[in-house]
Structures are given as structure tokens and as C-alpha cells.
Protein backbone atom coordinates (compact mmCIF):
# COMPACT_ATOMS: atom_id res chain seq x y z
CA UNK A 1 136.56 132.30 136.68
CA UNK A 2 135.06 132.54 133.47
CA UNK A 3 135.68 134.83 130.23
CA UNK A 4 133.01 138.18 130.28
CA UNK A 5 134.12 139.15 127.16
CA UNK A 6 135.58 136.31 124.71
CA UNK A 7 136.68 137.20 121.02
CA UNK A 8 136.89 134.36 118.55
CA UNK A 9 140.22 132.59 117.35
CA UNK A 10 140.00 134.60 114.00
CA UNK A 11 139.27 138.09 116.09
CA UNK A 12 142.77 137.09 117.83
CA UNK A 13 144.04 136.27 114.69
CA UNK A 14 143.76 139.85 113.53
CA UNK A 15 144.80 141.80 116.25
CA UNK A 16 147.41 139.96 118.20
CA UNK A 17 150.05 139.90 115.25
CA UNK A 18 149.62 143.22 114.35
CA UNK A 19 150.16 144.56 117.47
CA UNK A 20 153.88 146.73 118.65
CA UNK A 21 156.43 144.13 119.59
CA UNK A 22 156.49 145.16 123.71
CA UNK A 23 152.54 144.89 124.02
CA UNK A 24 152.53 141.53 125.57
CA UNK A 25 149.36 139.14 124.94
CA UNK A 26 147.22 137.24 127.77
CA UNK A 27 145.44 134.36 126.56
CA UNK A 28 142.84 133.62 128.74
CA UNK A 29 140.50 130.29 128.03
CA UNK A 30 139.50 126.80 129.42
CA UNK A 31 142.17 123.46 128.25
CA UNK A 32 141.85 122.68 124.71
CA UNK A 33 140.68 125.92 123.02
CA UNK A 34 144.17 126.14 121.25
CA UNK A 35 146.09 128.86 122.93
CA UNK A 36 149.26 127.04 122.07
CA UNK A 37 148.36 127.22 118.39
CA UNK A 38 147.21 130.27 118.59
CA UNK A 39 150.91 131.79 119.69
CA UNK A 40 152.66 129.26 117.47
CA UNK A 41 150.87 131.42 114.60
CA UNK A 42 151.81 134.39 115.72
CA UNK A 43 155.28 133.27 115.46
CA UNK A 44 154.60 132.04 111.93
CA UNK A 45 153.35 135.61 111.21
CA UNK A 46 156.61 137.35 111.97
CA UNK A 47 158.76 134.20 110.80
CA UNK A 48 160.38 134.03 114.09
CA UNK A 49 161.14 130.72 116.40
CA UNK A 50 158.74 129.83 118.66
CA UNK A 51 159.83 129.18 122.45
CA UNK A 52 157.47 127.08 124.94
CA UNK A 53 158.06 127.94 128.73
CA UNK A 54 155.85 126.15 130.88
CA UNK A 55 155.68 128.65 134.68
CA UNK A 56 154.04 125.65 136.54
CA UNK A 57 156.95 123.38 136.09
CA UNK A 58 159.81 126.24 136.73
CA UNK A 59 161.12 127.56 140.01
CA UNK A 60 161.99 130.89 140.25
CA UNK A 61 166.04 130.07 139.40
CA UNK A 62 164.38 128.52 136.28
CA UNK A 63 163.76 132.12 135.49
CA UNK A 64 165.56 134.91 137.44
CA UNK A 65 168.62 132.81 136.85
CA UNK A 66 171.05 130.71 139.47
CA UNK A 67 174.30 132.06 140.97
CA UNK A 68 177.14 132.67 139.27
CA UNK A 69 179.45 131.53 141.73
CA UNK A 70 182.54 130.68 139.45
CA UNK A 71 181.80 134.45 138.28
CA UNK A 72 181.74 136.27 141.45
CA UNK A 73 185.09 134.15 142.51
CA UNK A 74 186.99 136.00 139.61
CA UNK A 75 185.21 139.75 139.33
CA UNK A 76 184.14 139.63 143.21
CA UNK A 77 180.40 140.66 142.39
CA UNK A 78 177.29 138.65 142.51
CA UNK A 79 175.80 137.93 138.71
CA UNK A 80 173.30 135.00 137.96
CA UNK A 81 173.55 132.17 135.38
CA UNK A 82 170.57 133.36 133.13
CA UNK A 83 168.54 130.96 131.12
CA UNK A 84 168.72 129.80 127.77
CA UNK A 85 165.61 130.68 126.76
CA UNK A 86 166.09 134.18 128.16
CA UNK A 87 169.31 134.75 126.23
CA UNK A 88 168.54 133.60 123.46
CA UNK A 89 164.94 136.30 123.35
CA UNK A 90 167.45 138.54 124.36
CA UNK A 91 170.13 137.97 121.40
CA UNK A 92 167.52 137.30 118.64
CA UNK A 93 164.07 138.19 118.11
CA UNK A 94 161.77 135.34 119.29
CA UNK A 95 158.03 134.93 120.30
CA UNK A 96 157.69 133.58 124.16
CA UNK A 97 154.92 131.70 125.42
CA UNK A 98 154.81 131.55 128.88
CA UNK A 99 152.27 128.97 129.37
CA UNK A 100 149.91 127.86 132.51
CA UNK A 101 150.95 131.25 133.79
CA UNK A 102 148.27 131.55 136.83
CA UNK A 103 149.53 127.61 138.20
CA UNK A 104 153.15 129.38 138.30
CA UNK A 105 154.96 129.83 141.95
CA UNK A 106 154.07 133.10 143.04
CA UNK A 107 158.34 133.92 142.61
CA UNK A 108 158.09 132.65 138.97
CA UNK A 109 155.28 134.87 138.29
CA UNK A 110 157.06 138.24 139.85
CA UNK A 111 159.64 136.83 137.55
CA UNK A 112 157.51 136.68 134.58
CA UNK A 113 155.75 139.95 136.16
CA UNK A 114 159.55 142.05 135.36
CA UNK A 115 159.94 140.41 131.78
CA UNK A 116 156.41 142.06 130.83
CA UNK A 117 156.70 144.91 132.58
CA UNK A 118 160.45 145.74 131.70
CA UNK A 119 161.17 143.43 128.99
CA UNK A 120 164.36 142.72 131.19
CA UNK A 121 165.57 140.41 133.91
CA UNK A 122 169.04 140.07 135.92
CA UNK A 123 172.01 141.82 135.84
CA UNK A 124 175.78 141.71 134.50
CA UNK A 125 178.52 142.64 136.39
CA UNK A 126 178.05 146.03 135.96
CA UNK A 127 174.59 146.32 137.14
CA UNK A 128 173.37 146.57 133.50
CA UNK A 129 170.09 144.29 133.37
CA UNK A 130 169.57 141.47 130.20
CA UNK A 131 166.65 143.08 127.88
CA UNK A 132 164.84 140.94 125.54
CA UNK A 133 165.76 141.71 121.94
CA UNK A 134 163.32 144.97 120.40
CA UNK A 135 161.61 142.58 118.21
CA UNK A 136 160.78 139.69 120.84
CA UNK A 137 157.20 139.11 121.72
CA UNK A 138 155.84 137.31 124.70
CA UNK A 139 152.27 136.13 124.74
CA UNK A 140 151.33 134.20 127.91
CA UNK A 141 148.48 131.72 128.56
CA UNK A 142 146.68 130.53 131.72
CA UNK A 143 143.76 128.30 132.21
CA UNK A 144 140.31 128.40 134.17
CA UNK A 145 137.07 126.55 135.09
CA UNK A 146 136.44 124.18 138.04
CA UNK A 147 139.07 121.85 137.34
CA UNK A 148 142.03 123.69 137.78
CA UNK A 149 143.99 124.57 141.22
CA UNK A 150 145.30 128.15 140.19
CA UNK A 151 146.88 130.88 141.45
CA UNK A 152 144.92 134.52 141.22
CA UNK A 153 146.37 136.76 138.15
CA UNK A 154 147.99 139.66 140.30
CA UNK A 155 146.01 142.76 138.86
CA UNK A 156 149.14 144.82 138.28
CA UNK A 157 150.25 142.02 135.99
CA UNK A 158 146.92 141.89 134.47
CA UNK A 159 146.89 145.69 132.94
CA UNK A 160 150.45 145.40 131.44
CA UNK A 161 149.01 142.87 128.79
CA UNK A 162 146.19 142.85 125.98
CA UNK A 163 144.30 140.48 127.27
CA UNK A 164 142.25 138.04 125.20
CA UNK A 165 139.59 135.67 126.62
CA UNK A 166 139.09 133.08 124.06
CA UNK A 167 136.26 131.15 123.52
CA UNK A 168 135.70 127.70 120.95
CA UNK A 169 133.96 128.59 118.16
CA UNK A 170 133.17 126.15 115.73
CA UNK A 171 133.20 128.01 112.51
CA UNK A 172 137.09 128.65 113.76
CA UNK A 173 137.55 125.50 113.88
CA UNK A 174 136.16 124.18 111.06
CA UNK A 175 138.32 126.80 108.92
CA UNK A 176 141.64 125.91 110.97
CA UNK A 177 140.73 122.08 110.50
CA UNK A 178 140.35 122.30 106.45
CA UNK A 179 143.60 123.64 106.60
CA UNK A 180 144.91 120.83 108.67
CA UNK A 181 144.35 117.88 107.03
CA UNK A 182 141.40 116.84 109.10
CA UNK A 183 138.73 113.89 108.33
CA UNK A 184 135.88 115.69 106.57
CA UNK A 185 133.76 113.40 108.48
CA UNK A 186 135.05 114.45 111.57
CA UNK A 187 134.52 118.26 110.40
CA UNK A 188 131.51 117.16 109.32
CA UNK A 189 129.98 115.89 112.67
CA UNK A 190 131.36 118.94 114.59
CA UNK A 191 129.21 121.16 111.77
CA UNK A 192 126.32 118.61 112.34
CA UNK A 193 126.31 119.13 116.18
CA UNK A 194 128.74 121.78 117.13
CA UNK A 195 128.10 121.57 121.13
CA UNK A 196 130.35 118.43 120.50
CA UNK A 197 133.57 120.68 119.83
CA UNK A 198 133.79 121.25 123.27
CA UNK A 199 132.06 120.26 127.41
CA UNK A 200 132.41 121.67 129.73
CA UNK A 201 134.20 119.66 132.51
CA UNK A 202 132.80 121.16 135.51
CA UNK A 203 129.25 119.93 134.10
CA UNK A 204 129.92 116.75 134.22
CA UNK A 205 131.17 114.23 136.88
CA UNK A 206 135.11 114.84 138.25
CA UNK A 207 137.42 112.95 136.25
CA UNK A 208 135.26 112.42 132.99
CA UNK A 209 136.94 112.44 129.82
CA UNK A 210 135.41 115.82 127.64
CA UNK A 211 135.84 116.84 124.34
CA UNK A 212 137.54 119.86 123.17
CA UNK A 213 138.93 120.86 119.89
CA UNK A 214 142.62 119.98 120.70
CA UNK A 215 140.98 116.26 121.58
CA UNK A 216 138.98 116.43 118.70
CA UNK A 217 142.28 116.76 116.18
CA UNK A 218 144.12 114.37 118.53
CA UNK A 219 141.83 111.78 118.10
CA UNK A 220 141.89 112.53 114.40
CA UNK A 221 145.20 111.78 114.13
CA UNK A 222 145.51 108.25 115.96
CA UNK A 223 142.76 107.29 113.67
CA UNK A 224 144.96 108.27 110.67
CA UNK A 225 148.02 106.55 112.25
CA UNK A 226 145.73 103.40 112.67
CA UNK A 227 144.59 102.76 109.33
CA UNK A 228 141.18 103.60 110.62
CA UNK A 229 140.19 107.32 109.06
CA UNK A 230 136.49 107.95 109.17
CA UNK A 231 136.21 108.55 105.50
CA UNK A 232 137.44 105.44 104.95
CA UNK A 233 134.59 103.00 106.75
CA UNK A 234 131.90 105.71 106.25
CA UNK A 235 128.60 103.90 105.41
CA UNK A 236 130.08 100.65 107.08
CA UNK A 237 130.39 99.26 110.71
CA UNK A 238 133.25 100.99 112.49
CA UNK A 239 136.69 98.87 112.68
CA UNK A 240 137.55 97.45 116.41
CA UNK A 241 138.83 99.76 118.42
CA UNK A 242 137.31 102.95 117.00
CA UNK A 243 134.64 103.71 119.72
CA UNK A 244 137.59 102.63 122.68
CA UNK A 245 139.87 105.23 121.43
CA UNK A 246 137.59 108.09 121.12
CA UNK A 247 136.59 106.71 124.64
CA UNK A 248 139.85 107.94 126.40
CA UNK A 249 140.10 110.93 124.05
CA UNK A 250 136.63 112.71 123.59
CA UNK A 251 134.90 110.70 126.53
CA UNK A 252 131.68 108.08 125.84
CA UNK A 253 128.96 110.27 124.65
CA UNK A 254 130.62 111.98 121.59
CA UNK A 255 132.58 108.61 121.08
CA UNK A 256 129.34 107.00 120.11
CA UNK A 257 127.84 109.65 118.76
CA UNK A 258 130.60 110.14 116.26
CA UNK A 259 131.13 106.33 115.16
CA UNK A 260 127.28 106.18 114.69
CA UNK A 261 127.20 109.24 112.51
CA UNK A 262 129.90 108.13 110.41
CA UNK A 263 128.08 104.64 110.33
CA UNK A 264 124.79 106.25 109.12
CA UNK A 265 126.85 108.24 106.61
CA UNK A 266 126.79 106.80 102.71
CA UNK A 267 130.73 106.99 101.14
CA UNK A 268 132.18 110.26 101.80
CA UNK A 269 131.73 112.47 98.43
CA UNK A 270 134.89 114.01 98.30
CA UNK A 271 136.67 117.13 95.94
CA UNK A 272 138.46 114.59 94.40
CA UNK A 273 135.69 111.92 93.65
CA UNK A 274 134.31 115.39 92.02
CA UNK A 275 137.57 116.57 89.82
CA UNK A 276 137.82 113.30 88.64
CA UNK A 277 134.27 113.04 87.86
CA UNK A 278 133.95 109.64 90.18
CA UNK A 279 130.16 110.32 91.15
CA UNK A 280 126.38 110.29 89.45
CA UNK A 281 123.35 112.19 89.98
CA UNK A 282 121.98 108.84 92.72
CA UNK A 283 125.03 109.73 95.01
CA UNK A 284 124.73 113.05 94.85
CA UNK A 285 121.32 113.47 95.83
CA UNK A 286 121.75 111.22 98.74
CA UNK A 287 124.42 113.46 100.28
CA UNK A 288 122.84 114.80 103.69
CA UNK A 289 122.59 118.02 103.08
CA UNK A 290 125.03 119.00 105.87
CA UNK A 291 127.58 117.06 104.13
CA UNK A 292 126.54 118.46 100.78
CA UNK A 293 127.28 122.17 102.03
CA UNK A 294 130.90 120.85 103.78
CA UNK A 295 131.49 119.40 99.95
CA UNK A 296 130.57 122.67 98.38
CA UNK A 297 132.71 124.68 100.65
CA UNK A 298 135.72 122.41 99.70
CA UNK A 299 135.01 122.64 96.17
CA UNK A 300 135.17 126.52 96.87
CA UNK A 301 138.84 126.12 98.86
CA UNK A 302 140.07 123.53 96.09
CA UNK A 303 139.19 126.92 93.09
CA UNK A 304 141.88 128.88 95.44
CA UNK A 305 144.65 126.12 95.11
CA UNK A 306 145.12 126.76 91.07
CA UNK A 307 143.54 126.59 87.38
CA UNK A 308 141.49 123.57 87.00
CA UNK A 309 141.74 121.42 83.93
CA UNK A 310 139.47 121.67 81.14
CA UNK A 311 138.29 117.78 82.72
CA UNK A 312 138.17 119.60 86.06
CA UNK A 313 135.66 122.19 85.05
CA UNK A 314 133.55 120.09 83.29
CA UNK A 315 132.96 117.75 86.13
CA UNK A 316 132.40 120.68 88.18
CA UNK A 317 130.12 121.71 86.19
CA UNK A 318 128.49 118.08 85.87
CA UNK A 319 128.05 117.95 89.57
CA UNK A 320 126.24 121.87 89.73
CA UNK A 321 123.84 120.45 87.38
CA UNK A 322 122.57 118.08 90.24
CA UNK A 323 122.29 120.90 92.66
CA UNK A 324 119.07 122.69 93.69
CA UNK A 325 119.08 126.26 92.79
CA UNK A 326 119.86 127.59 96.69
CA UNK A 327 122.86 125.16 96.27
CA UNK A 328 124.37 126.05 93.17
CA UNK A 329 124.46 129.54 94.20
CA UNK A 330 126.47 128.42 97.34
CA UNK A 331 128.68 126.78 95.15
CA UNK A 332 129.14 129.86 92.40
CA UNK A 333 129.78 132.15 95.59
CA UNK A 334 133.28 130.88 96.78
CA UNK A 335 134.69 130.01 93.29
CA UNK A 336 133.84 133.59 92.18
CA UNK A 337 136.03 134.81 94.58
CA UNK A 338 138.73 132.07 94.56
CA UNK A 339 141.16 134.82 92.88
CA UNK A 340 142.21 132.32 90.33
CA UNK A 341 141.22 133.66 86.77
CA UNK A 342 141.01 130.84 84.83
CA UNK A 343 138.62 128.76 87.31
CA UNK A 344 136.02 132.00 87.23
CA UNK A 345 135.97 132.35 83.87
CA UNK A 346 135.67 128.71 83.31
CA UNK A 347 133.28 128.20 85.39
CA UNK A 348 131.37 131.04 84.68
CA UNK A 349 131.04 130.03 80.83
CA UNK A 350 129.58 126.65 82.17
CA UNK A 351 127.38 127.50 85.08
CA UNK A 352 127.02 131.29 85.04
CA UNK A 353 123.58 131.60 83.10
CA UNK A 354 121.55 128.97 85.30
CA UNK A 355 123.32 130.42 88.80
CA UNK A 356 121.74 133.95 86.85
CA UNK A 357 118.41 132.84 86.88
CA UNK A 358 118.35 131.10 90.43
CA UNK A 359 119.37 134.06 91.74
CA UNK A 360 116.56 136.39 89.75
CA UNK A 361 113.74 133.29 91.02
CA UNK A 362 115.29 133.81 94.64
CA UNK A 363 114.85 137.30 94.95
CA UNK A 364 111.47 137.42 92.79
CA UNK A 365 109.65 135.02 95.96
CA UNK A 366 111.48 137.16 98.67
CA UNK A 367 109.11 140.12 96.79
């Protein structure tokens, strides 16, 4: 199986919130992609708590519910023991993930099949079924390629959702990653050579270790945890241990090839060697210009944050003066829009006339 028609992580990202509580989502996509992330944010959206239910470990008690047999000894009528998952959707407004849908028993998933289709499952006493709470949304996920033993979607469950194959895209990733505190080296090498974000398994020997992007911020983590983050020994030879680790995370290949980039790297230029005017016109210029381009675009995400200090501006404005024309332009581009007030009018008092006549050079040799 493979997606026909995938949308990007930020396409999902507009639609899936905004749609009516009872359309249920299908998340379609290969391990990795961040599916679970992906429903954790639509839960964030609506400010509602977020509950995991994983079909392929469940049997179908797990989700139709057990007997009630202390129950039908006092009322004489057969009820189940519902669970607490289910009552609690049904009680509150939640968002449900029912995850690794298609490697779910084939009772679990007529289970699952009723709670999409009827938003309801069991019974009380009285023969009135449990319905999930109005406001509850479910969004499911299941996973495909070669190396996964799965079950075939039944096509009647298949219509009742919006269904979304996603697909890794790096510029998705890079935005979710600024956001999340990773490495800029690490974003950095993913920019640099984005068929790294992600291999496929089934093109490479059974059992291999792959990257994907949920690997990639894994092994950005136990780096951080170890004392060992890439910014930290860029320029330098990696510490012990660094190429074994991303070895059993992202597999050999983009293992080496990420220690050796961050080797060949001089010391990360970061926002804040910028704002506090820590850099000269040398270190600058020998910025790759990949890297110089990730800098700019932080630059442009730091303007959103807040005003700048007077000391702030003028160190930005120190550091355009080094840039080529093309360059500075980048960098004028995202702080114009930044929405803070102060940083655009700062900024443009400093570096608005010379990003003018760039711009009028530019488009006088595209003539």
C-alpha cells in the first residue's frame, strides 16, 4: 500500500481541526511521519485531553466492554463493563486516537467500526447505547509499506472518515523542529540533504535501522541528555559515542553522514552569538551558505518573540552589513512581517535604504 494522494503535515494542520466534531480523521502514512503528533495538536487546538488507544494491543472486551455479571445478578439483564477511556469520551469532550488501526483484531476494528460510524458503543440496562460526548473527536492512524503485517482497511470503514495520507516533508519539519527545541545543526543537515529525513525501509535490507523524522528528534534528544549536542562540538571531532548512537537510531549511513557534517562545520553562528553581537565579518563570511540561510530564518522567528533592544538592533544591523545583497533581502523579508512594531521600525531605520537599493539592482538585471 502506498499513499496516491498525500497532503503535507501543514495541509493537515489546516483542515483536520477545523473540521465538525463527528467527522472522524484517518491518518494514513509509513512509521515515523508523526501521526501521533499530529492528533496530539489537534487536541491542543480545541484544548481538550488527549487519549492514546493502541487497536493492536486490545481485544475486542478491551473495547465493546466485558460482562457485567455482578449487574445482571441484581437487574436480571445483560449490560457490559465499558472502558475507561470510552466513558470518559463519553462524559467529557476528548480527542481519541485510535492508533495502528489496520494491525487491530478484526472484532476490535468492528468495534472501532460502531464508534465512527455511530459515535456509540454498548448498552445500559435499558437498551439505551453509551454515545461519545458532542464535542469528542476521534482521529485514527494505521501504518503501511513492506514492513508491516496488517490487516486490510474494511472499505465501509474507510468512507465514514476524512482520510489523510501523509507524507514527510522536510520544510514541515524543519518549521515543527524550530519550534521544538531542536539542534540547528541537526535542522541544518536535514535542509542540507533532505532525503535524510526519512528511507524507506522496504529499500533497504530487512531489519536495517532507517531514519525518519520521529528518529531524527529522538536521536536529538539523547544527544542533549548526554552532554553531547551537535552545536556544541561543531568544527571539532565528534565525542565517543556519537556515531554508535545515531547507529541504533537513524541506521549507519546518515549516522556518519551527520557526525561528518557537523565535523566539517566551523562553530555554529547562532541568534544569540548575533543579539549579543558575539561575531565579526571573518565568521560570518565563512558560514556555508546553507547554514547562513537557517541563521537568517531564525533571526526572522527571534523578530516574532518581542521588541529587541536598542543593542539588539544594532547588532542586527552589524551582521546585515556583512550580507550580500540577495541575503539581506532574505533577512529584511521575515522581520518585516514579524508583527512586532518596534523591531520593523527599528530595523527599518537601520537597514531599510540599502535592502531599497538591492532590491531596485535585483530587478534592474532580471530586465
Amino acid at each position: 500500500m502506498s499513499a496516491k494522494n498525500p497532503i503535507t503535515i501543514s495541509t493537515f494542520n489546516l483542515i483536520a481541526p477545523r473540521l465538525p466534531a463527528e467527522i472522524a480523521v484517518l491518518m494514513r502514512g509509513p512509521t515515523g511521519v508523526g501521526k501521533s503528533h499530529l492528533a496530539k495538536q489537534v487536541a491542543e487546538h480545541h484544548g481538550l485531553p488527549f487519549i492514546d488507544v493502541r487497536g493492536s494491543t486490545m481485544s475486542e472486551g478491551d473495547v465493546g466492554g466485558y460482562p457485567d455479571l455482578e449487574g445482571m445478578k441484581e437487574s436480571g439483564v445483560m449490560t457490559f463493563c465499558m472502558p475507561s477511556w470510552f466513558i470518559r469520551a463519553c462524559n467529557e469532550p476528548v480527542v481519541i486516537m485510535l492508533d495502528e488501526l489496520n494491525r487491530s483484531l478484526p472484532g476490535v476494528q468492528q468495534s472501532f467500526f460502531q464508534l465512527v460510524l455511530d459515535r456509540e458503543l454498548g448498552n445500559d440496562k435499558n437498551g439505551v447505547p453509551y454515545k461519545l460526548h458532542p464535542q469528542t473527536r476521534v482521529l485514527a492512524a494505521i501504518n503501511f509499506g513492506s514492513e508491516y503485517d496488517v490487516n486490510d482497511m474494511d472499505p465501509a470503514l474507510l468512507r465514514r472518515f476524512w482520510v489523510a495520507d501523509i507524507e514527510p516533508d522536510i520544510q514541515d519539519w524543519v518549521a515543527w523542529a524550530k519550534t521544538h527545541n531542536i539542534d540547528p545543526l541537526m535542522i541544518n543537515f536535514l535542509q542540507t540533504d533532505p532525503k535524510q529525513l526519512r528511507v524507506d525501509p522496504s529499500a533497504v535490507e530487512p531489519g536495517t535501522v532507517c531514519p525518519n523524522p520521529a528518529s531524527w528528534h529522538r536521536f536529538d534528544t539523547c544527544l542533549k541528555a548526554m552532554g553531547m549536542s551537535p552545536s556544541d562540538w561543531a568544527g571539532e571531532k565528534a565525542p565517543e559515542g556519537v556515531y554508535a548512537l545515531g547507529l541504533g537510531m537513524v541506521g549507519p549511513e546518515s549516522s556518519a553522514a551527520f557526525r561528518t557534517f557537523v565535523e566539517n562545520q566551523a562553530k555554529m553562528l547562532t541568534v544569540k552569538d548575533i543579539m549579543e553581537g558575539k561575531f565579526d565579518e571573518k565568521r560570518v563570511k565563512n558560514v556555508p551558505l546553507s547554514a547562513l540561510l537557517a541563521l537568517i530564518d531564525n533571526i526572522g522567528d527571534d523578530a516574532k518573540k518581542g521588541p529587541w533592544s536598542d543593542t539588539q538592533c544594532d547588532n542586527v544591523e552589524k551582521f546585515a552589513s556583512f550580507l550580500s545583497g540577495e541575503n539581506l533581502i532574505q533577512l529584511w523579508a521575515p522581520i518585516s512581517k514579524c508583527g512586532v512594531m518596534k523591531n520593523i521600525q527599528q530595523m527599518h531605520k537601520r537597514i531599510g535604504k540599502d535592502v531599497m537599493s538591492n532590491s531596485k539592482q535585483a530587478r534592474a538585471l532580471q530586465k
